[in-house]
PDB file of N, CA and C in Angstrom:
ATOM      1  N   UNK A   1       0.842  -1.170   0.000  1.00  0.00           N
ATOM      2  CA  UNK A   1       0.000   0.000   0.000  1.00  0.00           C
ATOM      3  C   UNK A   1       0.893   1.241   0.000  1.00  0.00           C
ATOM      4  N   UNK A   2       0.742   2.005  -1.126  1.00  0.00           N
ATOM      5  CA  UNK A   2       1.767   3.348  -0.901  1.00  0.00           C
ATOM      6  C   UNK A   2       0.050   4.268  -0.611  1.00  0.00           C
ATOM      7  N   UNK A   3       1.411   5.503   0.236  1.00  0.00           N
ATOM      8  CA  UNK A   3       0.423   6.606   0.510  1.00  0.00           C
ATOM      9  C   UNK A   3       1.072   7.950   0.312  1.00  0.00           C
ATOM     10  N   UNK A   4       0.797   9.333   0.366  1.00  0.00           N
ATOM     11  CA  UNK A   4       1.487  10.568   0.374  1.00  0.00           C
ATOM     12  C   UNK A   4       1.122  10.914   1.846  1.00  0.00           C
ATOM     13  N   UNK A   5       2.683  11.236   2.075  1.00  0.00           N
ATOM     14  CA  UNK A   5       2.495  12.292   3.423  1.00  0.00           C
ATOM     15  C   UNK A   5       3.184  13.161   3.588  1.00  0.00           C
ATOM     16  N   UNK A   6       2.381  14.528   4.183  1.00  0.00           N
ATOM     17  CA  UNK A   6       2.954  16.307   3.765  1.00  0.00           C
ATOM     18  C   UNK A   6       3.721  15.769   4.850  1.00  0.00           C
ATOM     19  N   UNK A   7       4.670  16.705   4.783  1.00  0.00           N
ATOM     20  CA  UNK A   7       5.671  17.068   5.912  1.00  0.00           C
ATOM     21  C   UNK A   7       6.128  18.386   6.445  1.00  0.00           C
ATOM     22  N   UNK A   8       5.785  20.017   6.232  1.00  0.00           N
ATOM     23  CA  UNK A   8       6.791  21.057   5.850  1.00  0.00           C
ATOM     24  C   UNK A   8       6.260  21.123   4.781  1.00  0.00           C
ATOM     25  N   UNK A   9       8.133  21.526   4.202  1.00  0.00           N
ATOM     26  CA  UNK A   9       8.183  21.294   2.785  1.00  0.00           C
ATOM     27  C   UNK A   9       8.014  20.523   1.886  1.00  0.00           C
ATOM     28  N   UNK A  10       8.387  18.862   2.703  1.00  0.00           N
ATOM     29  CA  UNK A  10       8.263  17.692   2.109  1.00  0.00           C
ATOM     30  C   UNK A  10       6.691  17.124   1.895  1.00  0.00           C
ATOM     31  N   UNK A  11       7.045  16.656   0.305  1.00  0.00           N
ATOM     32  CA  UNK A  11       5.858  15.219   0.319  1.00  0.00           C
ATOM     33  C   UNK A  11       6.510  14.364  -0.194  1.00  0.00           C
ATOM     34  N   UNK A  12       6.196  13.194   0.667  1.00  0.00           N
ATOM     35  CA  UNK A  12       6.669  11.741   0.737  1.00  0.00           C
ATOM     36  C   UNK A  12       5.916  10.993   0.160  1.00  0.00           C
ATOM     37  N   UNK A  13       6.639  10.255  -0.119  1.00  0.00           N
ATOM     38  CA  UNK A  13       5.680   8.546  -1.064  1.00  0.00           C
ATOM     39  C   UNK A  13       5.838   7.536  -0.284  1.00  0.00           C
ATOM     40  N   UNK A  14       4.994   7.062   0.641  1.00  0.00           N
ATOM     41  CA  UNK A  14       5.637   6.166   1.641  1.00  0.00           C
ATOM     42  C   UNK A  14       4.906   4.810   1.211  1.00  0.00           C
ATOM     43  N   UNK A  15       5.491   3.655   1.072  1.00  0.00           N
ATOM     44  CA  UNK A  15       5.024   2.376   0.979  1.00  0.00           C
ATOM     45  C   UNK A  15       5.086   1.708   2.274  1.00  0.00           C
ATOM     46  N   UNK A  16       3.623   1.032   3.008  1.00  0.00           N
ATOM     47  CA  UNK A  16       3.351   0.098   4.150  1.00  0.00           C
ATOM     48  C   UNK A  16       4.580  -0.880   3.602  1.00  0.00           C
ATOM     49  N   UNK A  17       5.283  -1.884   4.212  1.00  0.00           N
ATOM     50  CA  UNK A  17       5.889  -3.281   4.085  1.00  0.00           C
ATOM     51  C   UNK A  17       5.417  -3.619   4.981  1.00  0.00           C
ATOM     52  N   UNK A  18       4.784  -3.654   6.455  1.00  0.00           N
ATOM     53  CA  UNK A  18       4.348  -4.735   7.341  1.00  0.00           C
ATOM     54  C   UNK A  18       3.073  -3.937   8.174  1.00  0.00           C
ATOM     55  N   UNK A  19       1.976  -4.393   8.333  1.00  0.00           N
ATOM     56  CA  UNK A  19       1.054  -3.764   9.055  1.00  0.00           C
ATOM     57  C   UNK A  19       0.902  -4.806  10.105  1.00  0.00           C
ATOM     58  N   UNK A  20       0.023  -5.068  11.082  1.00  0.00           N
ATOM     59  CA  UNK A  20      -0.918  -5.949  11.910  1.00  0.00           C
ATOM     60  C   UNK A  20      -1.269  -5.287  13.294  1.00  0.00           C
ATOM     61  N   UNK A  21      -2.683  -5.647  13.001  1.00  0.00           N
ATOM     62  CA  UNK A  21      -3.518  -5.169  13.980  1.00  0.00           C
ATOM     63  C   UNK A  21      -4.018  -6.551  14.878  1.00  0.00           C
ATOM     64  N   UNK A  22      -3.838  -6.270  16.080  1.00  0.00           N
ATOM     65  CA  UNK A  22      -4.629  -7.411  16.997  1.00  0.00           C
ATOM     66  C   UNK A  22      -5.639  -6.700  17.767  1.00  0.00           C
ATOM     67  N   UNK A  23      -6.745  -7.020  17.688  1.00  0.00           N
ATOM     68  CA  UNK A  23      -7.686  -6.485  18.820  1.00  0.00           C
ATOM     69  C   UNK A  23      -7.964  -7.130  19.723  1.00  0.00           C
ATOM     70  N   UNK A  24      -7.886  -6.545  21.009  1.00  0.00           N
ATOM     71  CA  UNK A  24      -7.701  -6.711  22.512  1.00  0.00           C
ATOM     72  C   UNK A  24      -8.378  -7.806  22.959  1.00  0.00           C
ATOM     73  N   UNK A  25      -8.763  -8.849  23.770  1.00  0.00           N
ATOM     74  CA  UNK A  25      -9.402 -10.247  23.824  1.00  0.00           C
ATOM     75  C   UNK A  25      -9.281  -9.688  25.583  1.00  0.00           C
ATOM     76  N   UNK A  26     -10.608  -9.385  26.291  1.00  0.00           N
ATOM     77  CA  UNK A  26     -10.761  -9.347  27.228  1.00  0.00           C
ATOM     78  C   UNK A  26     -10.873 -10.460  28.399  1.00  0.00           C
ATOM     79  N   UNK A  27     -10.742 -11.329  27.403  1.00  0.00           N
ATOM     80  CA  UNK A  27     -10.544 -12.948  28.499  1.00  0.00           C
ATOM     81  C   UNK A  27      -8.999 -13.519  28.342  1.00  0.00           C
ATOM     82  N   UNK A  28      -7.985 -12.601  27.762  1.00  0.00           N
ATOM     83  CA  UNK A  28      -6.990 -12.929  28.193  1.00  0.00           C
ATOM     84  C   UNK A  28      -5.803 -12.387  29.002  1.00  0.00           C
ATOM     85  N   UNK A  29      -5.190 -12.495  30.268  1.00  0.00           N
ATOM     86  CA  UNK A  29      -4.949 -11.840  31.161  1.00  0.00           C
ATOM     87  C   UNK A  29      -3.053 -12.526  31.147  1.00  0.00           C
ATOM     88  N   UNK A  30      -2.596 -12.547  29.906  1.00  0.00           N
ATOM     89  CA  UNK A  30      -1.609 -13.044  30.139  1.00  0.00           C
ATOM     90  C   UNK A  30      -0.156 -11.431  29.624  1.00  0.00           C
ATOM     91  N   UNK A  31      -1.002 -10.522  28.926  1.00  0.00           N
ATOM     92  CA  UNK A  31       0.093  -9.245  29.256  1.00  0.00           C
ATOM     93  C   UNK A  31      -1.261  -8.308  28.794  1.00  0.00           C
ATOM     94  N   UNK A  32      -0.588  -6.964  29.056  1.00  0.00           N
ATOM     95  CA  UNK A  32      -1.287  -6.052  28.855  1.00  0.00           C
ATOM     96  C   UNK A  32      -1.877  -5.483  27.620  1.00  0.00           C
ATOM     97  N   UNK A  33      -0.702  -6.139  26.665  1.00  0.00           N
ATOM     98  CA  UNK A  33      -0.522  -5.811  24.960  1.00  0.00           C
ATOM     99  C   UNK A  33      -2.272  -6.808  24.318  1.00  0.00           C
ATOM    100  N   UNK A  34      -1.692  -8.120  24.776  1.00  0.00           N
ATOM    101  CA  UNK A  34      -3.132  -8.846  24.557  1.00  0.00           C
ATOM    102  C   UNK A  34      -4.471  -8.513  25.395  1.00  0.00           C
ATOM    103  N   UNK A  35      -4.811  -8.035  26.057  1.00  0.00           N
ATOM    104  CA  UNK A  35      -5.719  -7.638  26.875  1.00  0.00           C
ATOM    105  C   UNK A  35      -6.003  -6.438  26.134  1.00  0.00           C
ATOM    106  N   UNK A  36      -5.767  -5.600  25.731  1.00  0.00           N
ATOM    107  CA  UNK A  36      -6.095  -4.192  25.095  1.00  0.00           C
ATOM    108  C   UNK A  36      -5.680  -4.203  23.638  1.00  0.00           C
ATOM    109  N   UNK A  37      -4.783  -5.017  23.141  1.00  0.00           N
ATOM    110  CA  UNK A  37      -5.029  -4.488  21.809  1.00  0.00           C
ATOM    111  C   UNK A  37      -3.954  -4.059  21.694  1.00  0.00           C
ATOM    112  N   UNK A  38      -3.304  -4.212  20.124  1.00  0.00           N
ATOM    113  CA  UNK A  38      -2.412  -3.844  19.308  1.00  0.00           C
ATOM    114  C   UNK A  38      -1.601  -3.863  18.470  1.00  0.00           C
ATOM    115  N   UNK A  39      -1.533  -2.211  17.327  1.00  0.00           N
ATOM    116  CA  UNK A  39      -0.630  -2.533  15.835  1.00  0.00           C
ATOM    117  C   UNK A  39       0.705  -2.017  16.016  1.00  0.00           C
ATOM    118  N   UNK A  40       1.067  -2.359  14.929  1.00  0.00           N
ATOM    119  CA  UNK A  40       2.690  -2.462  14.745  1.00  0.00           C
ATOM    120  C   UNK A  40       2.240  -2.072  13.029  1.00  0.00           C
ATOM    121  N   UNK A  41       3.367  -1.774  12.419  1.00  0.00           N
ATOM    122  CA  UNK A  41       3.468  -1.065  11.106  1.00  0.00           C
ATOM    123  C   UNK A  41       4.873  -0.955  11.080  1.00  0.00           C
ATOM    124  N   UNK A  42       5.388  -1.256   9.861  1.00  0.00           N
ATOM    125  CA  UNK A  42       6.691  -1.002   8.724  1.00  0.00           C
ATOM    126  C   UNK A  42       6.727  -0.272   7.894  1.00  0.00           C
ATOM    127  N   UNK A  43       7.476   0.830   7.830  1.00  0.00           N
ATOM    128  CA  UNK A  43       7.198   1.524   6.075  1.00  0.00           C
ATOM    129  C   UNK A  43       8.363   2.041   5.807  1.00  0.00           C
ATOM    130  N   UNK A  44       8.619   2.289   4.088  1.00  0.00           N
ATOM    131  CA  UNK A  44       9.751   2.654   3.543  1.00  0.00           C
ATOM    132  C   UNK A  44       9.241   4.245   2.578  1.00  0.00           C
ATOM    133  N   UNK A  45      10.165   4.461   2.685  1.00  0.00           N
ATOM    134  CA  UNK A  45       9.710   5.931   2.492  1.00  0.00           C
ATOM    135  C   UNK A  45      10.565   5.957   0.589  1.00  0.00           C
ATOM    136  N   UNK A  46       9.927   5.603  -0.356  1.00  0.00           N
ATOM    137  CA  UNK A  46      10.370   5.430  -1.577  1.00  0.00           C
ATOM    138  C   UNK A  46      11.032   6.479  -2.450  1.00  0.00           C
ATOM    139  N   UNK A  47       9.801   7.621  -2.138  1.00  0.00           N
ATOM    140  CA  UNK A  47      10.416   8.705  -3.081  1.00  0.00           C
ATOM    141  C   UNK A  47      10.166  10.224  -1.882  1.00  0.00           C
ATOM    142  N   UNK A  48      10.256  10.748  -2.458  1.00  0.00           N
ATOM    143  CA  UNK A  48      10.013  12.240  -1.498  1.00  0.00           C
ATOM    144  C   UNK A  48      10.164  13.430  -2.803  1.00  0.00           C
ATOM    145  N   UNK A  49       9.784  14.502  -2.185  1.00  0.00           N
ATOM    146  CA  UNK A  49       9.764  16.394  -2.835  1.00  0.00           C
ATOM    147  C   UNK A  49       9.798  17.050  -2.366  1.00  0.00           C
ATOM    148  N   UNK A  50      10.943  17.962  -2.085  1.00  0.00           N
ATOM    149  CA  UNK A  50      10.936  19.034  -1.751  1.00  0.00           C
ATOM    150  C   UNK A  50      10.200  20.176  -2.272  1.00  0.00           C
ATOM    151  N   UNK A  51       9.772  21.314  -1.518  1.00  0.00           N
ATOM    152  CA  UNK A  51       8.982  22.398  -2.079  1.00  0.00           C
ATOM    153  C   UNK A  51       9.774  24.045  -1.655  1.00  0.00           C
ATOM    154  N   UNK A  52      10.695  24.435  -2.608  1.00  0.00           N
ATOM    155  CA  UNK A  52      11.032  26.042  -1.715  1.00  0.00           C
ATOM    156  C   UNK A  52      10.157  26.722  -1.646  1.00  0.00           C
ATOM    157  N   UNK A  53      10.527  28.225  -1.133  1.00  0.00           N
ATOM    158  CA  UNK A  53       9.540  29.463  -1.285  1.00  0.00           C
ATOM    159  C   UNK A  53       9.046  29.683  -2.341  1.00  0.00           C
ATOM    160  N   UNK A  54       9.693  29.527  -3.699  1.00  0.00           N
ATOM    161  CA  UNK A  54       9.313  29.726  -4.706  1.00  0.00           C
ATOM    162  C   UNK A  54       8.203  28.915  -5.136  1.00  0.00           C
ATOM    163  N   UNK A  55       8.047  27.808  -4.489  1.00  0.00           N
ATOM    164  CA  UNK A  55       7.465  26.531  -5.046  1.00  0.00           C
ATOM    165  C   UNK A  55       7.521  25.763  -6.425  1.00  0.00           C
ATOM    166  N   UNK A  56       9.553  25.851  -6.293  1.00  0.00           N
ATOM    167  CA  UNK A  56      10.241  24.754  -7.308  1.00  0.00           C
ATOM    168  C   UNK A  56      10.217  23.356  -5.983  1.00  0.00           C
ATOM    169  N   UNK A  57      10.014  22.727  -7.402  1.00  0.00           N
ATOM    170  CA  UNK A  57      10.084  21.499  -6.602  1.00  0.00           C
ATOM    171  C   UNK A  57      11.895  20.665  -6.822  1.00  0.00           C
ATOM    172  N   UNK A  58      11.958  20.098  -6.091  1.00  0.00           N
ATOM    173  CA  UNK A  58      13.490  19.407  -6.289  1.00  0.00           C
ATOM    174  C   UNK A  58      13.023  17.664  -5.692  1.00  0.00           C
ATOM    175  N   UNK A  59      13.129  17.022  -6.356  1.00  0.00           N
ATOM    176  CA  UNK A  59      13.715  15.531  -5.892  1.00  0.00           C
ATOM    177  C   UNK A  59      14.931  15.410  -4.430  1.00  0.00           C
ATOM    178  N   UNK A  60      14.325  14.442  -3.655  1.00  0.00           N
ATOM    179  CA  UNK A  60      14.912  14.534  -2.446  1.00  0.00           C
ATOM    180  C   UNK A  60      16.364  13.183  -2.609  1.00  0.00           C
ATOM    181  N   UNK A  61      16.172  12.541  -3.239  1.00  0.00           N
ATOM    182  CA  UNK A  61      16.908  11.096  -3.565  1.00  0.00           C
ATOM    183  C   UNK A  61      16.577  10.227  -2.614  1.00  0.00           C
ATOM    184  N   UNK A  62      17.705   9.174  -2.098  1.00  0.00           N
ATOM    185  CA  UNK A  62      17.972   8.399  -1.487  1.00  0.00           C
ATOM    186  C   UNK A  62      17.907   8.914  -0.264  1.00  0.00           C
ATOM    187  N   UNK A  63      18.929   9.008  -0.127  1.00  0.00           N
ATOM    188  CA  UNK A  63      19.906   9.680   1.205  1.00  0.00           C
ATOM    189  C   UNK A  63      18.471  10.702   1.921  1.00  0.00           C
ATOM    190  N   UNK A  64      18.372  11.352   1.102  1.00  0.00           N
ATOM    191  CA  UNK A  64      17.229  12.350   1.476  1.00  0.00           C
ATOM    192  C   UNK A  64      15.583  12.070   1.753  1.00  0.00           C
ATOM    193  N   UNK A  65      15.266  10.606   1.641  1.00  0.00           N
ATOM    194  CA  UNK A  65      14.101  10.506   1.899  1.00  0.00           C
ATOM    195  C   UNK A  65      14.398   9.472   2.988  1.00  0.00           C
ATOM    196  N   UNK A  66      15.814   9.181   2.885  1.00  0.00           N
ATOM    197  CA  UNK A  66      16.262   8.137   4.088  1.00  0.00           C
ATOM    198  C   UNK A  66      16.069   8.715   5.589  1.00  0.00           C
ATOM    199  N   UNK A  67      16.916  10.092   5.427  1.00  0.00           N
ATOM    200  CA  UNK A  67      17.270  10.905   6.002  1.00  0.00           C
ATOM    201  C   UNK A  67      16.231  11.550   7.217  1.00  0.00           C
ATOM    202  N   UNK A  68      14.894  11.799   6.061  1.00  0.00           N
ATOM    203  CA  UNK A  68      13.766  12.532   6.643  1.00  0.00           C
ATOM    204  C   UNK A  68      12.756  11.206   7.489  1.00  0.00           C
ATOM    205  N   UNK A  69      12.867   9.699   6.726  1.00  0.00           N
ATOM    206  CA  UNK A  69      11.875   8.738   7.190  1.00  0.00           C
ATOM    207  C   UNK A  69      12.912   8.510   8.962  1.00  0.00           C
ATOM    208  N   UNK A  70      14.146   8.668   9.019  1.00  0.00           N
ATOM    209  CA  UNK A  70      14.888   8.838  10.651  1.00  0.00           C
ATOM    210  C   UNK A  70      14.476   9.789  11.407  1.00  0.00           C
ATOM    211  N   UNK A  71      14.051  10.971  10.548  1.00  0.00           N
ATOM    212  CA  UNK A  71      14.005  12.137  11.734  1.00  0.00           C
ATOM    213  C   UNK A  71      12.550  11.946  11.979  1.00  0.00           C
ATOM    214  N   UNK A  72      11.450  11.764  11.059  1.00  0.00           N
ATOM    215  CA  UNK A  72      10.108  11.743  11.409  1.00  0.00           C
ATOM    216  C   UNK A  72       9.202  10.472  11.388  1.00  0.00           C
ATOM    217  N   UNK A  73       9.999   9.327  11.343  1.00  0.00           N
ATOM    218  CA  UNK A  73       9.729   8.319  11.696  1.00  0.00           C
ATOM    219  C   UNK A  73       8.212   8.197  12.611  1.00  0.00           C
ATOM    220  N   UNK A  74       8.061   8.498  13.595  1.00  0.00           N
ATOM    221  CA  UNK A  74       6.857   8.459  14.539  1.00  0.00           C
ATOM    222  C   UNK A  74       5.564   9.319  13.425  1.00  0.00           C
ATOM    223  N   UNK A  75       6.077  10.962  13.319  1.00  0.00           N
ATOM    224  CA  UNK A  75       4.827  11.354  12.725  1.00  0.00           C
ATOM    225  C   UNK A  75       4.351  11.072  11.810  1.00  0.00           C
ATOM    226  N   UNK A  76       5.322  10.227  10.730  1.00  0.00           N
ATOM    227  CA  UNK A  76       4.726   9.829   9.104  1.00  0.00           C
ATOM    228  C   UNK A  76       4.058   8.285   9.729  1.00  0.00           C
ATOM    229  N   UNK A  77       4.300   7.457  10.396  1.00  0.00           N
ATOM    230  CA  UNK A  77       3.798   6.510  11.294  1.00  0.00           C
ATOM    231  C   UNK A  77       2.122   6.839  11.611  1.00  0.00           C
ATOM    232  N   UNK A  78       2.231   8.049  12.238  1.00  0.00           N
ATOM    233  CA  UNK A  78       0.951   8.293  12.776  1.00  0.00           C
ATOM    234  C   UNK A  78       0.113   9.130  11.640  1.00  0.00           C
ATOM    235  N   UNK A  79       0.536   9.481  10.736  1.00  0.00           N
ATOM    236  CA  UNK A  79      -0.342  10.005   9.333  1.00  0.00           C
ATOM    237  C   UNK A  79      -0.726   8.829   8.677  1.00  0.00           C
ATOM    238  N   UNK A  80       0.204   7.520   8.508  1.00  0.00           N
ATOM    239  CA  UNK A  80      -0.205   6.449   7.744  1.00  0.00           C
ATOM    240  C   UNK A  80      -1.233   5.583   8.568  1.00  0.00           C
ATOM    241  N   UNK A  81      -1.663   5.612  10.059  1.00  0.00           N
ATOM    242  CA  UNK A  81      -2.450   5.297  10.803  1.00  0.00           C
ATOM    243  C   UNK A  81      -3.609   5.982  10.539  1.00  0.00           C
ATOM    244  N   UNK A  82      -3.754   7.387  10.215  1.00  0.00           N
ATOM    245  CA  UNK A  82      -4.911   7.985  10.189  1.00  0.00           C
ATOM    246  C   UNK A  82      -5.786   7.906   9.040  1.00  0.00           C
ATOM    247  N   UNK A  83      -4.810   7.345   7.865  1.00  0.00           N
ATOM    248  CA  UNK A  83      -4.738   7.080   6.359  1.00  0.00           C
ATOM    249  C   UNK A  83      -5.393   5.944   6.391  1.00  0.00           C
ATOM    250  N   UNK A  84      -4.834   5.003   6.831  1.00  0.00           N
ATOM    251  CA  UNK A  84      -5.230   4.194   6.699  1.00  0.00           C
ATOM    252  C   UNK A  84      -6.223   3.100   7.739  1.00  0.00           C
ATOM    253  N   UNK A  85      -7.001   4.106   8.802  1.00  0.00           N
ATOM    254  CA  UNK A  85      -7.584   4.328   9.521  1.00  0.00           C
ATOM    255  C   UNK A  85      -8.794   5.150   8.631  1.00  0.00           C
ATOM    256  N   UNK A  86      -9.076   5.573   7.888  1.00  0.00           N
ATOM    257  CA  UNK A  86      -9.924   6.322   7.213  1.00  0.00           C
ATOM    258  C   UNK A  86     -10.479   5.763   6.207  1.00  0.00           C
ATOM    259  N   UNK A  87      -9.304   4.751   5.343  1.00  0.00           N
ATOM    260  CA  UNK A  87      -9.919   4.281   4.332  1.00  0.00           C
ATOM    261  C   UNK A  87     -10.695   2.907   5.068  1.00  0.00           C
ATOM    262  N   UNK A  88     -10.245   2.373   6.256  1.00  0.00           N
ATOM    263  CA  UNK A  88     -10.688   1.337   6.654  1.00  0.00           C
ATOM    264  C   UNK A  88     -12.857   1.556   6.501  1.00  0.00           C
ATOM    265  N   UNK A  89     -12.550   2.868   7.684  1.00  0.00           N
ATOM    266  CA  UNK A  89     -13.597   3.212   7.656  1.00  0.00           C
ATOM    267  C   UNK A  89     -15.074   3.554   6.546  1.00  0.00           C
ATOM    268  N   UNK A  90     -14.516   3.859   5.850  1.00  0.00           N
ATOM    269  CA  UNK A  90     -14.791   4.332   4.275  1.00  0.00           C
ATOM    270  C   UNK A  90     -15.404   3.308   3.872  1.00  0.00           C
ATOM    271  N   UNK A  91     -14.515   2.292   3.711  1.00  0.00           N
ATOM    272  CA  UNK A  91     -14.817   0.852   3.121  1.00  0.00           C
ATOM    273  C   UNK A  91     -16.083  -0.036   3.836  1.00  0.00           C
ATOM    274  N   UNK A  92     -15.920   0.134   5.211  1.00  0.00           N
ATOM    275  CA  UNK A  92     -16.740  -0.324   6.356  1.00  0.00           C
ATOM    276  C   UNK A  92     -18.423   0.058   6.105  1.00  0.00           C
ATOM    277  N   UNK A  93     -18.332   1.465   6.003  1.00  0.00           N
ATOM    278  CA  UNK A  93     -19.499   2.175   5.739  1.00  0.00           C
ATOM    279  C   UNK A  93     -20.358   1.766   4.332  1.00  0.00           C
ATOM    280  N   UNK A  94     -19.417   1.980   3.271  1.00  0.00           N
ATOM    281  CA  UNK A  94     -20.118   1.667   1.819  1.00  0.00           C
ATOM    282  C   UNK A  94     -20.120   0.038   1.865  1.00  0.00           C
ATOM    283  N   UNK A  95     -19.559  -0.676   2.251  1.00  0.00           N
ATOM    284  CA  UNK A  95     -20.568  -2.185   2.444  1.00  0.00           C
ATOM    285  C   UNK A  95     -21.394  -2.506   3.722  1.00  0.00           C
ATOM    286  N   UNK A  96     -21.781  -1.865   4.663  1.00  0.00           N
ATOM    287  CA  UNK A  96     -22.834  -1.616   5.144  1.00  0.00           C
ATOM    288  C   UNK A  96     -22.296  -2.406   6.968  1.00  0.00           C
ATOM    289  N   UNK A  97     -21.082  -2.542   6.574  1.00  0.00           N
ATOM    290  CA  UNK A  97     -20.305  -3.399   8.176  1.00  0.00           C
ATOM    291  C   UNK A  97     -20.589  -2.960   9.567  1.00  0.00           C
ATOM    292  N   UNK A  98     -20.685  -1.550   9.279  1.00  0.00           N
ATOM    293  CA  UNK A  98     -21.009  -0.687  10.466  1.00  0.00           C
ATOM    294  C   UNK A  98     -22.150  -0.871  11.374  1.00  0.00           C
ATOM    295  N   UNK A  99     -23.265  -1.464  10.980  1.00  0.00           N
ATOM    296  CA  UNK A  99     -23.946  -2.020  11.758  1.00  0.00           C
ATOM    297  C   UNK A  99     -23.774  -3.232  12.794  1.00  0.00           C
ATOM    298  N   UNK A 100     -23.680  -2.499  13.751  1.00  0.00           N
ATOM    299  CA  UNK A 100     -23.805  -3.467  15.083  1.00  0.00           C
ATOM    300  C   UNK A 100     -25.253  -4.242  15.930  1.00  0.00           C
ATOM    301  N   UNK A 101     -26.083  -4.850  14.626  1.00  0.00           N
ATOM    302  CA  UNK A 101     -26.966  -5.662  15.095  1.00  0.00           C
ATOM    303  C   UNK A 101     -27.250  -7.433  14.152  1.00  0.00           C
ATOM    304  N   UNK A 102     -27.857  -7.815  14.985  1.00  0.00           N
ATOM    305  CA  UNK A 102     -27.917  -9.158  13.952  1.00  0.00           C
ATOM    306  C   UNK A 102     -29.371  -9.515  14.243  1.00  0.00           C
ATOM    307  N   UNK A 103     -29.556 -10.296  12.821  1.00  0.00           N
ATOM    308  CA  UNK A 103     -30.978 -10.539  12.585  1.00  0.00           C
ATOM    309  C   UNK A 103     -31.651 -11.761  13.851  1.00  0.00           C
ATOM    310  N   UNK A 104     -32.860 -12.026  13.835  1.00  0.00           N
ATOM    311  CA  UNK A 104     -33.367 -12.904  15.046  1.00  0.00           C
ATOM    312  C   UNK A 104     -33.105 -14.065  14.294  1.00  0.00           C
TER     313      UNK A 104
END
């Protein structure tokens, strides 16, 4: 799954490599992680763009999208959560999942 994420100046092209979500199982009391729930996520940050004042754009390369996925690691993390937290939702809604009842 690739996604774009602003940064600043930067926009990034970030590709997921590992997602998983566990949701929390209230009958199991063997750590806290399983009892409540929880994801983990991988991503590689492929391409990137810089934007100056002018709004020329420049190619960031390698080094430079390497560079930026070290320093902002957590917040492009938590944009691809919200991303993909949104489309979940999206999807949920237009096939009709969202309903929390069942027939007699």
């Amino acid at each position: 799954m690739t996604y774009t994420v602003s940064i600043e100046q930067y926009e990034l092209t970030v590709k997921i490599t590992y997602m998983n979500v566990v949701e929390g199982d209230s009958s199991t009391w063997a750590s806290d992680w399983d009892y409540h729930g929880y994801r983990e996520m991988e991503f590689e940050v492929v391409s990137g763009l810089v934007y100056d004042e002018d709004n020329n754009v420049e190619d960031l390369g390698a080094n430079g999208c390497a560079a930026l996925a070290e320093k902002y690691a957590e917040f492009i993390e938590e944009e691809l959560w919200l991303q993909v937290d949104d489309e979940r939702d999206d999807s949920d809604y237009d096939r009709g999942d969202d309903c929390a009842w069942e027939a007699a």
